[in-house]
C-alpha atoms as a PDB file:
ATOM      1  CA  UNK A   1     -12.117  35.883  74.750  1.00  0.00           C
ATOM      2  CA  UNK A   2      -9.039  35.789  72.583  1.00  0.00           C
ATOM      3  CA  UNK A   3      -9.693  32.055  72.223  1.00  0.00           C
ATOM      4  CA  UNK A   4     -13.546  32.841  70.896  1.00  0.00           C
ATOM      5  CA  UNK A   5     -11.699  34.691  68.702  1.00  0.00           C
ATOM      6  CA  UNK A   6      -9.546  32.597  67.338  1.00  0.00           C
ATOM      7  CA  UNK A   7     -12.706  30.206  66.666  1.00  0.00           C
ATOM      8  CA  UNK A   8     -14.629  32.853  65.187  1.00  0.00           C
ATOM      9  CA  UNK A   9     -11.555  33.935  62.793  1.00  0.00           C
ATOM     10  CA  UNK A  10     -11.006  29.986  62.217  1.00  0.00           C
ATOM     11  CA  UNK A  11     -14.421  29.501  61.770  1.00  0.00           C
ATOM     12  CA  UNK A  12     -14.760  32.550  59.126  1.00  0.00           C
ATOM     13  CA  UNK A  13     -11.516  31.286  57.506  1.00  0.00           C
ATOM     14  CA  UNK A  14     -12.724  27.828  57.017  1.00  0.00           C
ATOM     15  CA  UNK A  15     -16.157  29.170  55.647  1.00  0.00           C
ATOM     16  CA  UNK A  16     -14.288  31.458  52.696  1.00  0.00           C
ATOM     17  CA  UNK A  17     -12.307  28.305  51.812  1.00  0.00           C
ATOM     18  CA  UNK A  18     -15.449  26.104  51.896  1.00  0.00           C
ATOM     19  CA  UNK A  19     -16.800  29.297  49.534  1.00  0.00           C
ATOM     20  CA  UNK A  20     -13.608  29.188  47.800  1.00  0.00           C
ATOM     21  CA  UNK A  21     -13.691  25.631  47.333  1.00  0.00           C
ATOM     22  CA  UNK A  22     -17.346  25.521  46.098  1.00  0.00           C
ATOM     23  CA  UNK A  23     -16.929  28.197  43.888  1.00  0.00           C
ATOM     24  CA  UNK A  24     -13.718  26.429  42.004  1.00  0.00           C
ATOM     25  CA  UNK A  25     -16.198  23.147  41.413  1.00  0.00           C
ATOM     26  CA  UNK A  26     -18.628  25.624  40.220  1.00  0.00           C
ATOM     27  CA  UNK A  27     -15.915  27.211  37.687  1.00  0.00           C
ATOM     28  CA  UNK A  28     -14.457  23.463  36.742  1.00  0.00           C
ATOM     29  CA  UNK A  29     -18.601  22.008  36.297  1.00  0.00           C
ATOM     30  CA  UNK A  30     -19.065  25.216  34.302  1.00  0.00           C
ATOM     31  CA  UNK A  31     -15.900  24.290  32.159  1.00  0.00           C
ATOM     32  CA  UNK A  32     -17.315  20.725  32.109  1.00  0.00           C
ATOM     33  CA  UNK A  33     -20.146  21.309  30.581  1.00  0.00           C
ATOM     34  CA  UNK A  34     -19.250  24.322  28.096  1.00  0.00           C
ATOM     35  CA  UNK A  35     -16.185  21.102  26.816  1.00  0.00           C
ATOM     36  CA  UNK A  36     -18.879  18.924  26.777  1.00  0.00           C
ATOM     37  CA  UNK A  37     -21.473  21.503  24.217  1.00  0.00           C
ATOM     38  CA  UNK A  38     -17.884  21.910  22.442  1.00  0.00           C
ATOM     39  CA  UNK A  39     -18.246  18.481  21.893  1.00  0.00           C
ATOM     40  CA  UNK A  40     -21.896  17.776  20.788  1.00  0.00           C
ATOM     41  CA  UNK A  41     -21.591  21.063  18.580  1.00  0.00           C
ATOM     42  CA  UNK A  42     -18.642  19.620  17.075  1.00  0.00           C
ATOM     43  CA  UNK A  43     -20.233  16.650  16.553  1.00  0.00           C
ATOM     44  CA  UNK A  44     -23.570  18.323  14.826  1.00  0.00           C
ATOM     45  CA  UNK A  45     -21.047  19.828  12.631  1.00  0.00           C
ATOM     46  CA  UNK A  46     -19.476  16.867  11.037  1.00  0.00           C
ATOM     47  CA  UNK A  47     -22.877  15.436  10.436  1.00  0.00           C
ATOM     48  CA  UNK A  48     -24.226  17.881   9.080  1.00  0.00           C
ATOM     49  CA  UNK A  49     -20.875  17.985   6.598  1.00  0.00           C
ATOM     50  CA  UNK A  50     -21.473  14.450   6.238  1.00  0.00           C
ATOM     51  CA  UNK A  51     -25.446  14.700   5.346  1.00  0.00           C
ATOM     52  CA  UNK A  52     -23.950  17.508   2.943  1.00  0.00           C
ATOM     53  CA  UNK A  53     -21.424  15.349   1.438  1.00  0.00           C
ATOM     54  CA  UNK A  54     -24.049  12.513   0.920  1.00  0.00           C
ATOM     55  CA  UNK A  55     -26.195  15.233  -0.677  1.00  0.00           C
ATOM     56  CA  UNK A  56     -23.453  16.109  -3.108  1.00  0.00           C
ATOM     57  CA  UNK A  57     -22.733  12.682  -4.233  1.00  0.00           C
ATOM     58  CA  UNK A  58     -26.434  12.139  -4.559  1.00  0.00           C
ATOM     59  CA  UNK A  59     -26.541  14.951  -6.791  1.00  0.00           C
ATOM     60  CA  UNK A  60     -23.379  13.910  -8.824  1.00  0.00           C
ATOM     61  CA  UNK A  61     -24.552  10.547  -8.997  1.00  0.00           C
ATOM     62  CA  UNK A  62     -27.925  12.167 -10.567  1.00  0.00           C
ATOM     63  CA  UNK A  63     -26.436  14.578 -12.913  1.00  0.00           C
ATOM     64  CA  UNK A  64     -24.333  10.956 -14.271  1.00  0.00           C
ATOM     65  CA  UNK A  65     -27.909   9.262 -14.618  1.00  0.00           C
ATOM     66  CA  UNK A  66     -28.866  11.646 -16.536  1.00  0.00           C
ATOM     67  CA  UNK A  67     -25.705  11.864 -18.396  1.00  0.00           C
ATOM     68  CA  UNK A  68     -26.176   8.489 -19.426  1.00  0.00           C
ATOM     69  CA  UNK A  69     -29.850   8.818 -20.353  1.00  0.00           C
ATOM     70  CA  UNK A  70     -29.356  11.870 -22.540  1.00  0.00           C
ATOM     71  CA  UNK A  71     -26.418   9.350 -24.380  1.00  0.00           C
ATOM     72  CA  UNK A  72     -28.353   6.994 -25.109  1.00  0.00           C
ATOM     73  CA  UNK A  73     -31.361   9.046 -26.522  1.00  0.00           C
ATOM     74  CA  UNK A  74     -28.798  10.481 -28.379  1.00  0.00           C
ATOM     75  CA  UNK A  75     -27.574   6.837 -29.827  1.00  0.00           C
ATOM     76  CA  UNK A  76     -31.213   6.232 -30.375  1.00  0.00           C
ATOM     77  CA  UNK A  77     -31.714   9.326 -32.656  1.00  0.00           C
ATOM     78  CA  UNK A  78     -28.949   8.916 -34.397  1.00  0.00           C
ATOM     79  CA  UNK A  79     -29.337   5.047 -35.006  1.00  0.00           C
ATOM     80  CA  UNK A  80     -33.161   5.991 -36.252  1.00  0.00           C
ATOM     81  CA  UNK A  81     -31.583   8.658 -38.668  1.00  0.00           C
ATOM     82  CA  UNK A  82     -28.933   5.940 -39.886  1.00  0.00           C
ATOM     83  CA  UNK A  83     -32.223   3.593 -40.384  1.00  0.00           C
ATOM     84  CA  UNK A  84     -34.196   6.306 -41.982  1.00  0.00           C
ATOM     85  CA  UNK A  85     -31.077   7.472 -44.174  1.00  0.00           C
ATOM     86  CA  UNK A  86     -30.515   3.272 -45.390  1.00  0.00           C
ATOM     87  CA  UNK A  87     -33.979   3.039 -46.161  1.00  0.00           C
ATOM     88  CA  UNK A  88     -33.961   6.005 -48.307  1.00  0.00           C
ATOM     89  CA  UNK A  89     -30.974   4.855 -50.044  1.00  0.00           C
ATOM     90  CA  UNK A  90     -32.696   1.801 -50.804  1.00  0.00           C
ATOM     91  CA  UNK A  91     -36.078   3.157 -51.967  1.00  0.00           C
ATOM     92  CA  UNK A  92     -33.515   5.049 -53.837  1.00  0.00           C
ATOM     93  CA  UNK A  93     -31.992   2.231 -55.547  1.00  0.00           C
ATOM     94  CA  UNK A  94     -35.118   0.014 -56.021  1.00  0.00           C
ATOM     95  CA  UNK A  95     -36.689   2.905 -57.629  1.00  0.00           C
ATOM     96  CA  UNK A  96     -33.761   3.216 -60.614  1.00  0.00           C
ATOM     97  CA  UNK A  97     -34.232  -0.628 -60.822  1.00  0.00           C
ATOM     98  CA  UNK A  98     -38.027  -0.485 -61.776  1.00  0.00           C
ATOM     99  CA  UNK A  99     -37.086   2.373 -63.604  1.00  0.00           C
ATOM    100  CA  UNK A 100     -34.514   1.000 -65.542  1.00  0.00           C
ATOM    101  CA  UNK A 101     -34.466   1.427 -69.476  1.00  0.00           C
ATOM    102  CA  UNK A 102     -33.633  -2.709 -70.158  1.00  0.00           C
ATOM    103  CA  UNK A 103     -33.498  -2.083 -74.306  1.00  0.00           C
ATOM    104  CA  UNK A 104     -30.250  -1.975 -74.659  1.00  0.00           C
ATOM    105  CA  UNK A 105     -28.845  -5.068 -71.924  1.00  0.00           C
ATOM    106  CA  UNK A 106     -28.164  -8.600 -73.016  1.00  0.00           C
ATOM    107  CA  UNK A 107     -30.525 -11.310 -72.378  1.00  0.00           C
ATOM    108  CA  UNK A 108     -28.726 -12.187 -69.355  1.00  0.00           C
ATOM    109  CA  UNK A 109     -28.425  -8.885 -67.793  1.00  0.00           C
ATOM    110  CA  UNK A 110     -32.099  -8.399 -68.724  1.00  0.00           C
ATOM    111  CA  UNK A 111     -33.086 -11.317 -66.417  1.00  0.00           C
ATOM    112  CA  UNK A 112     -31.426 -10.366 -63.641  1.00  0.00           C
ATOM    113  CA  UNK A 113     -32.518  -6.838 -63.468  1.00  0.00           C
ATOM    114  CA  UNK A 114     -36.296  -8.753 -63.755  1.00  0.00           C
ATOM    115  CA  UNK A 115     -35.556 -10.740 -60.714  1.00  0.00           C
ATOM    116  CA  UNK A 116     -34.229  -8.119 -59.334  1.00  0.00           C
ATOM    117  CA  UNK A 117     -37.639  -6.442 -60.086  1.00  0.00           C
ATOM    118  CA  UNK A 118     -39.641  -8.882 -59.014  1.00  0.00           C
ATOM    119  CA  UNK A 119     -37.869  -9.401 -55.552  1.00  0.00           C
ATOM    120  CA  UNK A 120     -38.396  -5.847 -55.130  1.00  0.00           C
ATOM    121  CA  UNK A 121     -42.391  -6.575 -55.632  1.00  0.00           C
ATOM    122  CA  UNK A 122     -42.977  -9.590 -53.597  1.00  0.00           C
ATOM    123  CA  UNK A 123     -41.426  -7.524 -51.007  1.00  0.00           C
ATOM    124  CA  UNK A 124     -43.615  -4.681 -51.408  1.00  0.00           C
ATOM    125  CA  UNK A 125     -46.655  -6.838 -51.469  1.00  0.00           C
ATOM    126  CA  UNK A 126     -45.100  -8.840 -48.307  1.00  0.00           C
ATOM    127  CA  UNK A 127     -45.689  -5.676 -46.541  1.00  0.00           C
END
């Protein structure tokens, strides 16, 4: 009897470690797997900071584009001003030519101010 005993306590011994034993793989999968959505989460993280990086420089690179287009709209303006501002100048100037009082020049200055005239002329009727 003392030797069913000994089988039975052997037996119930060897069944709490087999319990033990599964229940420590059951801790170390558990472990396993929680390391392993560490991982993947980790992961997700830095690309989702890189997609957010990318977005960043996408939206730098953007704002530069349109940087640069504003500048040159802005050289555009200011060249057609410059144009507008030479072209005023010289209606300017033709204008006192044709103008001009030529009683009192010299013969010589008198012909140039009429070529001058009539270069201003062929160039209006050029146009």
């Amino acid at each position: 009897m003392e030797v069913l005993r000994g089988l039975a306590e052997a037996k119930k011994r060897s069944y709490e470690e087999r319990k033990k034993e599964i229940d420590t793989t059951k801790e170390k999968i558990i472990c396993i797997e929680k390391e392993k959505l560490e991982v993947e989460l980790r992961k997700e993280e830095r690309e989702q900071k890189k997609e957010e990086f990318e977005k960043q420089k996408l939206e730098v690179e953007l704002r530069k584009e349109e940087r640069e287009q504003k500048k040159e709209e802005f050289e555009k303006q200011k060249l057609e001003v410059e144009l507008r501002k030479e072209a005023r100048e010289q209606k300017k100037e033709e204008r006192e030519i044709m103008m001009m009082d030529t009683s009192h020049l010299s013969k010589l200055q008198l012909e140039y101010i009429q070529s001058l005239q009539m270069e201003i002329i062929e160039k209006r009727r050029s146009k």
